[in-house]
Protein backbone atom coordinates (compact mmCIF):
# COMPACT_ATOMS: atom_id res chain seq x y z
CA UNK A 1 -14.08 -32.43 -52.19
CA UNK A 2 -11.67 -34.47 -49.54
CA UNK A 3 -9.23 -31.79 -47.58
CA UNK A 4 -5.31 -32.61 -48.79
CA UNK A 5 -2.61 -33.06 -46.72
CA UNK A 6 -0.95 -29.91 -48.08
CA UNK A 7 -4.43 -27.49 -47.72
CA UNK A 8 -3.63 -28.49 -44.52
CA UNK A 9 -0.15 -27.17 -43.96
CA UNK A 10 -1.25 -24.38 -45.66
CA UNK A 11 -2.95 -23.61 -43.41
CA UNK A 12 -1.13 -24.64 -40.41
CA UNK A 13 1.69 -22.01 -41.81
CA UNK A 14 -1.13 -19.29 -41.57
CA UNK A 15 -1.40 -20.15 -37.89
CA UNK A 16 1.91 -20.50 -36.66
CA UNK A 17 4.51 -18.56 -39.36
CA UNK A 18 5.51 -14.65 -38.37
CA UNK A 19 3.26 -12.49 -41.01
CA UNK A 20 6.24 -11.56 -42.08
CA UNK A 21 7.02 -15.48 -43.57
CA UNK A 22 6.42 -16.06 -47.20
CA UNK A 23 3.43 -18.72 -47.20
CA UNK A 24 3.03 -21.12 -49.99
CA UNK A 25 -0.24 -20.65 -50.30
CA UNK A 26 0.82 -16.78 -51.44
CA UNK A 27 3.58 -18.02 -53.45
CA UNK A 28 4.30 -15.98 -56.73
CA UNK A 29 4.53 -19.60 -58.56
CA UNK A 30 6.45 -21.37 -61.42
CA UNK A 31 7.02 -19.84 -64.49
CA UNK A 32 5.10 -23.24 -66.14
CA UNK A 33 1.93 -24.13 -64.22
CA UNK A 34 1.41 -27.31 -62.64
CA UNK A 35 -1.04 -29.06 -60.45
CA UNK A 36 -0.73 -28.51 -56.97
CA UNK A 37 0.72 -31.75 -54.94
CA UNK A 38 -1.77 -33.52 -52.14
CA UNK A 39 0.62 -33.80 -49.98
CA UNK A 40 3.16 -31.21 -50.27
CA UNK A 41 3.74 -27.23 -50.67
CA UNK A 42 5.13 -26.03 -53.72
CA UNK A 43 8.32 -25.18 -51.13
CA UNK A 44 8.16 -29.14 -50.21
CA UNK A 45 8.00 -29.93 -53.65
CA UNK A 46 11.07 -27.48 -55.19
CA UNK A 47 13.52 -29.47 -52.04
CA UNK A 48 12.85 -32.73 -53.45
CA UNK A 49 12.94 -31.70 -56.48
CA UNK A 50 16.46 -30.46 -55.67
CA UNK A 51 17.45 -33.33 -53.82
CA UNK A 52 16.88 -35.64 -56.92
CA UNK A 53 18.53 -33.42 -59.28
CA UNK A 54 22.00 -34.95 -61.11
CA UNK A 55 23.70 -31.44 -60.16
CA UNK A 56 22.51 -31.92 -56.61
CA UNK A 57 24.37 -35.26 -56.65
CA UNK A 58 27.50 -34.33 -58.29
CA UNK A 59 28.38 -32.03 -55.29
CA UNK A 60 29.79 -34.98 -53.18
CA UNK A 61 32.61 -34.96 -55.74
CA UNK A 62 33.40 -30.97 -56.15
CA UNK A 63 36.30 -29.29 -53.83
CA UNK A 64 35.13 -27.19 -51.16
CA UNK A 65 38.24 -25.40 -49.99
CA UNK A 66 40.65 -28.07 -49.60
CA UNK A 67 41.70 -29.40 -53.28
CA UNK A 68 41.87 -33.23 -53.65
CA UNK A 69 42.18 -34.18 -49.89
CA UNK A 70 43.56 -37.46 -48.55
CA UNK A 71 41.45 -37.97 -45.78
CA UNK A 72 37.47 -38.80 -45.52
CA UNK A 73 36.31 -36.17 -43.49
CA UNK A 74 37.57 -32.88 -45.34
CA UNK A 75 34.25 -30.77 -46.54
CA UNK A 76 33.09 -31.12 -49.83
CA UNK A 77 30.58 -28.77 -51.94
CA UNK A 78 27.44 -31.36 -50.86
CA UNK A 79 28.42 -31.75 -46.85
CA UNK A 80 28.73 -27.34 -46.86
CA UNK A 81 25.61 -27.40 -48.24
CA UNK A 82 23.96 -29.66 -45.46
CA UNK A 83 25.90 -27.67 -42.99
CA UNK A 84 24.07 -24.47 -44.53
CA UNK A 85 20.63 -26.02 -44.78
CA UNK A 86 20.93 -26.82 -40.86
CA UNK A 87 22.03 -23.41 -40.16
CA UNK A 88 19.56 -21.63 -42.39
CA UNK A 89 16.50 -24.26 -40.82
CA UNK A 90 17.57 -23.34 -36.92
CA UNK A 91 17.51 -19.36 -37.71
CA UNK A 92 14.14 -19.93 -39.89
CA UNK A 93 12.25 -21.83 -37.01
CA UNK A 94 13.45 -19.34 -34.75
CA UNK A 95 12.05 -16.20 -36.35
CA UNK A 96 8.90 -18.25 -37.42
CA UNK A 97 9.66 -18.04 -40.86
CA UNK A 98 8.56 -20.48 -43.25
CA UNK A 99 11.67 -23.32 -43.06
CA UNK A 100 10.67 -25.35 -46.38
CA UNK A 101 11.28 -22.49 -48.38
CA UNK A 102 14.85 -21.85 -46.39
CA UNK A 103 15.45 -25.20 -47.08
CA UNK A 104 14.81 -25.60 -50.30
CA UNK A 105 17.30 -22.70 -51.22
CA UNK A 106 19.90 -23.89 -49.03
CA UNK A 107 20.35 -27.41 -51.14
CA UNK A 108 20.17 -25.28 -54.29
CA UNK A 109 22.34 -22.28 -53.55
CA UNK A 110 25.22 -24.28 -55.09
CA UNK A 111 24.29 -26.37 -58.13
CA UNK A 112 25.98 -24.15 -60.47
CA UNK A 113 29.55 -24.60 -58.80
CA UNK A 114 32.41 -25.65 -60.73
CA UNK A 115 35.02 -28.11 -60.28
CA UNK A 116 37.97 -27.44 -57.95
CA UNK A 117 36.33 -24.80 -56.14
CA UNK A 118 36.26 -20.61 -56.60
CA UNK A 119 39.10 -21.47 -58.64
CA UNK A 120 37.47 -23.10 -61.13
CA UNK A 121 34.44 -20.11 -61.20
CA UNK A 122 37.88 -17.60 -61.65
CA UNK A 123 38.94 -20.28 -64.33
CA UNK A 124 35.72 -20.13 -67.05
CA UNK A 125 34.81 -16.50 -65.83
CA UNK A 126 38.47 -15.43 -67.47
CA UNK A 127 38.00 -17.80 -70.01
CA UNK A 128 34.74 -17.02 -71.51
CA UNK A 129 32.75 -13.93 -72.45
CA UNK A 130 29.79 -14.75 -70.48
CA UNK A 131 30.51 -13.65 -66.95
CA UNK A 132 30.28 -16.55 -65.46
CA UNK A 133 29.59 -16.69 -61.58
CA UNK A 134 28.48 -20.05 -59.36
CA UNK A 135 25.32 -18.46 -57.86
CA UNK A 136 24.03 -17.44 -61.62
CA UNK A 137 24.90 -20.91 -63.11
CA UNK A 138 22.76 -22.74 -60.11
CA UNK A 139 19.91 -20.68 -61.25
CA UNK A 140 20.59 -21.43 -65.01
CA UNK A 141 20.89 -25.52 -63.60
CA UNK A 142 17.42 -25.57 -62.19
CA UNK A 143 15.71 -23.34 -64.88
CA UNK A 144 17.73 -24.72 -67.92
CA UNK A 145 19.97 -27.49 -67.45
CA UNK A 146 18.43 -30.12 -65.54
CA UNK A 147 16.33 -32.89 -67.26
CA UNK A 148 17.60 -32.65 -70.49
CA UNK A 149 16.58 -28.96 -70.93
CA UNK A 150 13.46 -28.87 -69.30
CA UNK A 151 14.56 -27.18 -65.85
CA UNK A 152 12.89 -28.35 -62.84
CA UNK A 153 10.63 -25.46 -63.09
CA UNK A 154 10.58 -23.99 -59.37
CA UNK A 155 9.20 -21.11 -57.82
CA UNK A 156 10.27 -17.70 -58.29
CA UNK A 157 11.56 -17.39 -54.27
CA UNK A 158 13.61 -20.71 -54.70
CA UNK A 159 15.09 -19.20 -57.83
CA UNK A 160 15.44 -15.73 -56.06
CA UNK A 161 16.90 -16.87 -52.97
CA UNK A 162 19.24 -18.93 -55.26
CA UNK A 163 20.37 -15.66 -57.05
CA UNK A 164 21.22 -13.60 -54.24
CA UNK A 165 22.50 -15.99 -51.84
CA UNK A 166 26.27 -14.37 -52.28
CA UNK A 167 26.44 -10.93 -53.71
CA UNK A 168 24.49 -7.71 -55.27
CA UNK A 169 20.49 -6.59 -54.19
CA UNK A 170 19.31 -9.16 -51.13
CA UNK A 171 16.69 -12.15 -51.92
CA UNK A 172 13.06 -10.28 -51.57
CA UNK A 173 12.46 -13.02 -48.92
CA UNK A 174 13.77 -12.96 -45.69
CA UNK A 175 14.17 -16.87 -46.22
CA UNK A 176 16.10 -15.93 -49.00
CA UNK A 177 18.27 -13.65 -46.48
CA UNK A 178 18.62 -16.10 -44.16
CA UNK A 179 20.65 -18.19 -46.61
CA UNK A 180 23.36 -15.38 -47.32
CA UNK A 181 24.29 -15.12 -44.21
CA UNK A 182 24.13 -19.05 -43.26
CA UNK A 183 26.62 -19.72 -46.35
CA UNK A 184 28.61 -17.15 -44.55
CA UNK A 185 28.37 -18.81 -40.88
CA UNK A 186 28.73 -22.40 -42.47
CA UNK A 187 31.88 -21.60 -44.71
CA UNK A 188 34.01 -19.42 -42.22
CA UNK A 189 33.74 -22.76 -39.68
CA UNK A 190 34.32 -25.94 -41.58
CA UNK A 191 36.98 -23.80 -43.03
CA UNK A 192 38.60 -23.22 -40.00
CA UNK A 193 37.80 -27.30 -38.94
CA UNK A 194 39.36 -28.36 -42.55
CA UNK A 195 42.62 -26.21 -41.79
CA UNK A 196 43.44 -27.46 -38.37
CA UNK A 197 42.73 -31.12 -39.57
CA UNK A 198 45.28 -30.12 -42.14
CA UNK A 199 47.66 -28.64 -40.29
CA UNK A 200 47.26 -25.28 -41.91
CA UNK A 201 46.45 -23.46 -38.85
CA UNK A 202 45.69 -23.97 -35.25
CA UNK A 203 42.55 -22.52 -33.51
CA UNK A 204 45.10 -20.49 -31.36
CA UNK A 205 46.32 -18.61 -34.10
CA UNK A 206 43.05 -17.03 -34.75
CA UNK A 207 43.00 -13.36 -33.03
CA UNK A 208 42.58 -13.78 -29.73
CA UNK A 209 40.19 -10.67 -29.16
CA UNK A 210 38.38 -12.56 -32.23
CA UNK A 211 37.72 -15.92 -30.19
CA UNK A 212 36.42 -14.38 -27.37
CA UNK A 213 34.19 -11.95 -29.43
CA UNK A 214 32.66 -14.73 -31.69
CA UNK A 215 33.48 -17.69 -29.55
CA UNK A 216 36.53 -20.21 -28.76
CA UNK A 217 35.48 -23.33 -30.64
CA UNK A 218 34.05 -23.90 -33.47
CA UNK A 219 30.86 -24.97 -31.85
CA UNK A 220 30.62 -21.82 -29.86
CA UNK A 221 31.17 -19.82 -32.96
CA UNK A 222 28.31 -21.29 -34.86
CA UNK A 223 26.16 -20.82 -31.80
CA UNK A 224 27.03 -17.35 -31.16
CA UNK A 225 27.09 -16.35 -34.57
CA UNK A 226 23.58 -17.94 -35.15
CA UNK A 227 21.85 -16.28 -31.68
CA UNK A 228 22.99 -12.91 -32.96
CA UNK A 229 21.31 -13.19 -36.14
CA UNK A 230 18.17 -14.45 -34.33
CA UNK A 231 18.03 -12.00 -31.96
CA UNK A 232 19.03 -8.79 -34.66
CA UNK A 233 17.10 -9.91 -37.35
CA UNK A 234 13.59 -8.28 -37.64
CA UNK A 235 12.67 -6.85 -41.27
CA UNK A 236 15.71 -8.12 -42.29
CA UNK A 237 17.99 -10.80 -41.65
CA UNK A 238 21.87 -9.52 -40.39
CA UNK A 239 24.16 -9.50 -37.40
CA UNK A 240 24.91 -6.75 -35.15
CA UNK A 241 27.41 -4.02 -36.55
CA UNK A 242 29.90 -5.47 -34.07
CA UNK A 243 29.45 -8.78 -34.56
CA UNK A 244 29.76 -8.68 -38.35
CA UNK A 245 32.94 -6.34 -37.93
CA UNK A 246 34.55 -9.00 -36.01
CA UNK A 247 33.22 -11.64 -38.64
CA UNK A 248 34.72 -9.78 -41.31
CA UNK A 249 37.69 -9.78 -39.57
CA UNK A 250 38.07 -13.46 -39.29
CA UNK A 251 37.31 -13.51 -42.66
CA UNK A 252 40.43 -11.32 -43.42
CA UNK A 253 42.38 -13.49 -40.85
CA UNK A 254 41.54 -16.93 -42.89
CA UNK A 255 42.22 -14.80 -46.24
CA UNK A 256 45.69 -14.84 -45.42
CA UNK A 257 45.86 -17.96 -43.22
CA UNK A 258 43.99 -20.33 -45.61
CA UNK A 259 42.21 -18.70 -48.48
CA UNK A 260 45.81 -17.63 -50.27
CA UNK A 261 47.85 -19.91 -48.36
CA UNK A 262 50.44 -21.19 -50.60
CA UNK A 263 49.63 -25.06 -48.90
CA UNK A 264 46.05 -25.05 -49.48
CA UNK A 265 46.47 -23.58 -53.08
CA UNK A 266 49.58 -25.49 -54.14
CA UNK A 267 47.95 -27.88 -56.87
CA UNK A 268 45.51 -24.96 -57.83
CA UNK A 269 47.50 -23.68 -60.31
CA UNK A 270 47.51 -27.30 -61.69
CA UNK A 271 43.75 -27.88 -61.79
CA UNK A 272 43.08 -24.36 -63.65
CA UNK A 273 45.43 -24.92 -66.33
CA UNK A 274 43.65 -28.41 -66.46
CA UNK A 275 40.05 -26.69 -67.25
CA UNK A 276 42.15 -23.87 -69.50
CA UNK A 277 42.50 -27.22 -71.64
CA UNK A 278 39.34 -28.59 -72.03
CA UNK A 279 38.09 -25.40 -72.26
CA UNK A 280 40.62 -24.78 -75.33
CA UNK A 281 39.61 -28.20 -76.68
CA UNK A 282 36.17 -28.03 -77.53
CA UNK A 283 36.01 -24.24 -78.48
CA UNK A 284 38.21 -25.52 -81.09
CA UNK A 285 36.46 -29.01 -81.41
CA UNK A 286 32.60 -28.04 -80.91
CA UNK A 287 31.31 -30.81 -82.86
CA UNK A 288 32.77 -33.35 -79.87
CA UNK A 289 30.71 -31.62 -76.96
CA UNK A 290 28.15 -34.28 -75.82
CA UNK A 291 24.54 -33.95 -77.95
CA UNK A 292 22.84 -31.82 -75.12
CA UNK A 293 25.30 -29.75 -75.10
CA UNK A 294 25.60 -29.56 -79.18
CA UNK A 295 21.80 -28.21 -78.80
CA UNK A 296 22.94 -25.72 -76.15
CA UNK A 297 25.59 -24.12 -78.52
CA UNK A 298 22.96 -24.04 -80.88
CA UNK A 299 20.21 -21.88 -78.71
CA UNK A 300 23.33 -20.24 -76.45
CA UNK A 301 26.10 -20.10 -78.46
CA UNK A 302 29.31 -22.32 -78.21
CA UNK A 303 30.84 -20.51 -74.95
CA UNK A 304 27.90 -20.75 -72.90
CA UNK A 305 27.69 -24.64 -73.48
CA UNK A 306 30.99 -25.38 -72.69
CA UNK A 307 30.35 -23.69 -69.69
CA UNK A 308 27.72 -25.20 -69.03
CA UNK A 309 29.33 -28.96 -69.74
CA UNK A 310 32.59 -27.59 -67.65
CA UNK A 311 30.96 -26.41 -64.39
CA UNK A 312 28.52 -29.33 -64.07
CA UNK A 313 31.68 -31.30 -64.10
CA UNK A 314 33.17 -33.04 -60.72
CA UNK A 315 37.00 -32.68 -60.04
CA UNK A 316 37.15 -36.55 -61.16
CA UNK A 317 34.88 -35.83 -64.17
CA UNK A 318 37.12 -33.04 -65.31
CA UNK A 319 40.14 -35.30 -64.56
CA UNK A 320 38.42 -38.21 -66.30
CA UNK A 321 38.11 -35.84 -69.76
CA UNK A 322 41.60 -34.40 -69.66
CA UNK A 323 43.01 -37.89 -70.08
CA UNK A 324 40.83 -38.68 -72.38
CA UNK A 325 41.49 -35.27 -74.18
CA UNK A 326 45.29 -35.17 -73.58
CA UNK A 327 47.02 -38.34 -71.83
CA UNK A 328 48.01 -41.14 -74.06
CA UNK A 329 45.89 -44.20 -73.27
CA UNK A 330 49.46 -45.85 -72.34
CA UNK A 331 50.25 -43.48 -69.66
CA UNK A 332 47.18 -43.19 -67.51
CA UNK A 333 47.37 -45.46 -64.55
């Protein structure tokens, strides 16, 4: 029998990954079982997998931090997850730890976010009885909700690493790790970058014991941050007790400064009520959610399919539907 491309990395990842690296070839697997690839690992194969997912695509259009900003270069839910990935891939090739599999939960740790933000994850959580949270609905997107029903049917580390990537019991791979703690690195910096591009903040209002603890810049922040975790991690993947005192710390510094800043949150309020609405409008209306979601209500009940159709909206989707639901045809622009 001719020797495939991906026997081959197989075994090239037996060679060169830390024993402590989860190996494709020892994968636990799908929960439907498929035909290996020729060419690529079953880690390979869940990234582009991800990459040509619909909810992978609709993150260029869902607020980061900054809600409906002017300008070009603001970050959105799809450029913080890039910025995660190449976090997550520099600490992974570092420890010798497998990076496909890093990868591959990096570009999925967010599928499941909603429009406008945490705000809009506050917004259906308070709305509905299911407990809604972002890093539950990605894994419901990739196992459920993505091609027409079927789910993309990925491996149970993907999936894993998806599910703990923010709170509760850590991933049971240290890939998985890696990517709670590169979410953390990624978000704390572009949120500082989006502030002081607008205006929010400067970098010199940030502690100065904190800048000279973590770094000055940005740049040197990231860098620090990312050698600590490198050179602390071992059976599992963290920073230094001082290092992540002084993190938490900036995080409780760009709480006040940005997270609840009245500027940054000023048309919040606006785009909650907006999803309150819609919300409203089809628990009322069912029998006008879209047919996939019809069959959801059906299997899920009606709350969990609005859900569903509300978070896998973009801000302009949502804003799309509310005029259709509530502006008269007249007034929209």
């Amino acid at each position: 029998m001719e020797f495939c491309i991906r026997e081959q990395t197989e075994l090239n990842e037996k060679k060169i990954l830390s024993p402590k690296a989860c190996l494709a070839s020892n994968s636990l697997g799908r929960d439907i079982v498929e035909e290996p690839c020729s060419v690529r690992t079953c880690f390979q194969r869940d990234r582009d997998r991800i990459i040509h997912s619909q909810a992978f695509r609709r993150l260029k259009h869902k607020t980061q931090v900054f809600l409906a900003p002017t300008g070009d270069h603001y970050r959105t839910r799809l450029t913080h997850t890039l910025e995660v990935s190449q976090i997550a891939r520099t600490i992974a090739r570092a420890l010798a730890l497998n990076e496909d599999l890093t990868e591959a939960i990096a570009l999925g740790h967010d599928l499941g976010h909603t429009p406008f933000g945490h705000a809009g994850e506050r917004a259906l959580n308070s709305l509905s009885g299911c407990s809604f949270t972002h890093y539950e609905q990605s894994v419901r997107v990739v196992e459920r909700l993505e091609k027409e029903g079927k789910g993309l049917n990925l491996t149970k580390e993907v999936r894993n690493g998806i599910l703990c990537h923010t709170r509760g019991e850590n991933a049971f791979t240290l890939e998985g790790q890696i990517i709670r703690i590169a979410d953390k690195i990624a978000y704390i910096n572009h949120d500082i970058d989006d502030a002081i591009r607008a205006g929010v903040m400067a970098e010199e209002d940030i502690p100065l014991e904190l800048r000279m603890k973590l770094g000055m810049t940005k740049s040197q922040r990231i860098n620090n941050m990312v050698l600590n975790v490198i050179e602390n991690s071992d059976n599992e993947i963290l920073m230094s007790n001082d290092f992540y005192e002084a993190f938490k710390e900036l995080h409780d510094f760009m709480f006040v400064a940005v997270y609840t800043n009245p500027v940054c949150k000023s048309e919040e309020k606006k785009a909650v009520e907006m999803l309150k609405n819609i919300y409203s409008y089809y628990i009322n209306k069912p029998d006008e959610l879209p047919a996939d979601f019809k069959i959801i209500a059906e299997q899920d009940g009606i709350e969990r399919a609005i859900c569903d159709y509300i978070a896998g909206m973009s801000d302009n989707y949502a804003l799309k539907i509310f005029n259709q639901l509530f502006v008269p045809l007249c007034w929209i622009e």
